[in-house]
C-alpha atoms as a PDB file:
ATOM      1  CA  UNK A   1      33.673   2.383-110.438  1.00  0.00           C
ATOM      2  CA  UNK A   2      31.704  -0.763-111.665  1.00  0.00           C
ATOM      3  CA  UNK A   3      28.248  -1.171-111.323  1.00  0.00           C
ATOM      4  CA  UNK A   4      25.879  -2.410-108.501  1.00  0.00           C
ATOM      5  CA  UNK A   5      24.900  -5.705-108.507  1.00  0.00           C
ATOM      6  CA  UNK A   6      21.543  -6.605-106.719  1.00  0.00           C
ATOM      7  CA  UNK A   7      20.397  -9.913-105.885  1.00  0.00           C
ATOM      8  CA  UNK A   8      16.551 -11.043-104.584  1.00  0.00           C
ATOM      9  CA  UNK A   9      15.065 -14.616-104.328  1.00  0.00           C
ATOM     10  CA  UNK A  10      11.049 -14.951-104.731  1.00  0.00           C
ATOM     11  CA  UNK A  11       8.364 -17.624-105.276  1.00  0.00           C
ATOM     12  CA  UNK A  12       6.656 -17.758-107.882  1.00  0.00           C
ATOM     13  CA  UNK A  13       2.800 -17.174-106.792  1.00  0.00           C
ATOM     14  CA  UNK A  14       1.095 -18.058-110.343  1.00  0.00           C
ATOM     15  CA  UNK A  15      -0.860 -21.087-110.434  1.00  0.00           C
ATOM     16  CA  UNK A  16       0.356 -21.547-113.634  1.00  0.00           C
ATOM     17  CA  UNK A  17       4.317 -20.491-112.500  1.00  0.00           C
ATOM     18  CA  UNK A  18       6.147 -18.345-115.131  1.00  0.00           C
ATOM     19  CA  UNK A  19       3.924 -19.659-118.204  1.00  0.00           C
ATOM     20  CA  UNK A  20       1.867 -17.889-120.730  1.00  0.00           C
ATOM     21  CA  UNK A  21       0.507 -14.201-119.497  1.00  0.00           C
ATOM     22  CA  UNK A  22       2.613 -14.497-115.730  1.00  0.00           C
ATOM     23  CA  UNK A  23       5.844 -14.969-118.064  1.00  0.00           C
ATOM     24  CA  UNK A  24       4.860 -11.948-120.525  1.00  0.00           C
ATOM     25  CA  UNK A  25       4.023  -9.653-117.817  1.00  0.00           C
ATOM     26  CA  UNK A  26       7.847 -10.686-115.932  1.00  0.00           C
ATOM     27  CA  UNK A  27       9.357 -10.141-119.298  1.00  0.00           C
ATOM     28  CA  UNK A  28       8.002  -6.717-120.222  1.00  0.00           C
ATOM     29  CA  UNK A  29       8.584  -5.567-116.728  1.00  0.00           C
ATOM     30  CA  UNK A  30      12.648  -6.838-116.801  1.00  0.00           C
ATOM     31  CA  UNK A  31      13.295  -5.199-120.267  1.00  0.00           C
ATOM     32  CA  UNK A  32      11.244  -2.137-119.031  1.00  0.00           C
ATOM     33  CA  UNK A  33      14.098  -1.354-116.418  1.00  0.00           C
ATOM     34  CA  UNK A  34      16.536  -1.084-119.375  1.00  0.00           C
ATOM     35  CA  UNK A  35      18.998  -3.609-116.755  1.00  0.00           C
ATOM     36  CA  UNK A  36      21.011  -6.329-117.722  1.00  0.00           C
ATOM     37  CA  UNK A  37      18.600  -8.815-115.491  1.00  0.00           C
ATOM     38  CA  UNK A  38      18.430 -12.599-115.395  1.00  0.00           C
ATOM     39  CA  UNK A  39      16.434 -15.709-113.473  1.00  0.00           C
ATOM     40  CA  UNK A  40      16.808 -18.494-112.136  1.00  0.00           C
ATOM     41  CA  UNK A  41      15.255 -21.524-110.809  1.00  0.00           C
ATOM     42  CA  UNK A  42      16.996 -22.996-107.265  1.00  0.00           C
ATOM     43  CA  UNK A  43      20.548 -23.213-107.947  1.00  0.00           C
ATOM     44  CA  UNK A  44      19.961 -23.414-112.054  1.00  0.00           C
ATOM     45  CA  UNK A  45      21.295 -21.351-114.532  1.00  0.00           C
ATOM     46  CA  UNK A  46      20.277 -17.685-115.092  1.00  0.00           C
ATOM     47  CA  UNK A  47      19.149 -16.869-118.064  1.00  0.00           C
ATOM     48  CA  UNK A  48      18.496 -13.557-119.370  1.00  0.00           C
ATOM     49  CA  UNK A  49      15.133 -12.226-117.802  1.00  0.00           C
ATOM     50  CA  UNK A  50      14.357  -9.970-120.758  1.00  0.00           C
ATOM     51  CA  UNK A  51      13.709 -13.059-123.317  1.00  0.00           C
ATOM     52  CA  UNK A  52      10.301 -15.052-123.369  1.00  0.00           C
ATOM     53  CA  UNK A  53      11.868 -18.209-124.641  1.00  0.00           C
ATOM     54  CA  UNK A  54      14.298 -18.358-122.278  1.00  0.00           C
ATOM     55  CA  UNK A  55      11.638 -17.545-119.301  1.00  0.00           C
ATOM     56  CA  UNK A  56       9.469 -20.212-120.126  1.00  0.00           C
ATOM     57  CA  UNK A  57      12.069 -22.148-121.104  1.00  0.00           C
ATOM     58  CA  UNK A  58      12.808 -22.249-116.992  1.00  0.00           C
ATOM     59  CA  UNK A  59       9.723 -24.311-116.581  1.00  0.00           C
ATOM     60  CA  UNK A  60       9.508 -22.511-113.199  1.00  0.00           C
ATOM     61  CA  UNK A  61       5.931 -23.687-111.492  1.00  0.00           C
ATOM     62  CA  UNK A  62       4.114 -22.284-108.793  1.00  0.00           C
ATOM     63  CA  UNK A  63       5.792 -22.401-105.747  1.00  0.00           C
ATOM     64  CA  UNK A  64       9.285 -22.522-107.414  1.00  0.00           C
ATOM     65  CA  UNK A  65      12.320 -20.505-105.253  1.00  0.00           C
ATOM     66  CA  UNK A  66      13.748 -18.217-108.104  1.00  0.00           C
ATOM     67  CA  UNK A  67      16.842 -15.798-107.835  1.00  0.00           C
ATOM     68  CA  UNK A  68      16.711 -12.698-110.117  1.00  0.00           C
ATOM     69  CA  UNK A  69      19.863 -10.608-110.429  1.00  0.00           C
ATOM     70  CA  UNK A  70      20.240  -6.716-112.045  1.00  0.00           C
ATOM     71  CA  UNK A  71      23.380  -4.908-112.667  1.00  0.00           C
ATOM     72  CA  UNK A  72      23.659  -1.106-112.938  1.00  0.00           C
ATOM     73  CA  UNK A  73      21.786   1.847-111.781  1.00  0.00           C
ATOM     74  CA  UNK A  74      18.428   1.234-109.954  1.00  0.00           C
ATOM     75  CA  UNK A  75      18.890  -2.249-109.945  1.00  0.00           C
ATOM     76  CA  UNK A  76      17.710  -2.831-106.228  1.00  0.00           C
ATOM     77  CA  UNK A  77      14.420  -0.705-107.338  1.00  0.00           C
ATOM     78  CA  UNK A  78      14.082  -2.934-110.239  1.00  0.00           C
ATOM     79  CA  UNK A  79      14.625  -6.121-108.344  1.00  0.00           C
ATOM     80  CA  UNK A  80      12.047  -4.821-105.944  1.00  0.00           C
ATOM     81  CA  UNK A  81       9.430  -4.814-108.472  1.00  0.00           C
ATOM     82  CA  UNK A  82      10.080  -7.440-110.153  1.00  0.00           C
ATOM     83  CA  UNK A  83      10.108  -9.554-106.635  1.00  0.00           C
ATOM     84  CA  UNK A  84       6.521  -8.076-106.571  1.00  0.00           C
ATOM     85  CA  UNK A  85       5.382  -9.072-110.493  1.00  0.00           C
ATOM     86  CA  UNK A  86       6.702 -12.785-109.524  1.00  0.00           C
ATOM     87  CA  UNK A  87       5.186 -13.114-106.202  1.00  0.00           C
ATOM     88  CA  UNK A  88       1.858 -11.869-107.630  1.00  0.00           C
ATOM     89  CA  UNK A  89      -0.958 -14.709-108.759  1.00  0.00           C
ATOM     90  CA  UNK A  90      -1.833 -13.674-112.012  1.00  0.00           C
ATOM     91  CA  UNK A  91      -4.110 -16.263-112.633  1.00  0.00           C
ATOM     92  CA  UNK A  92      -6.517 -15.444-109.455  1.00  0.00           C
END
């Protein structure tokens, strides 16, 4: 039996988009759920969710569409907080 694959797509609600103390909150949260999870902006490559350089790396800004994928058990729970964390303005 493989494992479930979830998919979600959210904007990115910080002013600042996934920079600085958004991106470090994202990350900590996506290697908290002990899931293989990545990001991505539009139809870019994902890259791994769970690294900082590769995060900001994205250059996603505010407003951005990004897709965020999890594999294994719990993903869809993970996903769904993670949506949240993005769609959150942590700069407010």
């Amino acid at each position: 039996m493989s494992n479930p694959t979830a998919t979600r797509t959210a904007v990115v609600a910080s002013r600042v988009g996934l920079h600085a103390r958004p991106a470090s909150l994202f990350v900590q949260a996506a290697a908290a759920t002990g899931l293989p999870v990545t990001i991505a902006v539009g139809d870019g490559d994902a890259v791994d969710a769970r690294s900082i350089l590769m995060v900001m790396g994205l250059g996603a800004q505010h407003g951005d569409q990004v897709t965020l994928t999890a594999e294994g058990e719990g993903a869809e729970a993970a996903l769904d907080q993670l949506v949240t964390l993005v769609e959150t303005d942590h700069d407010a």
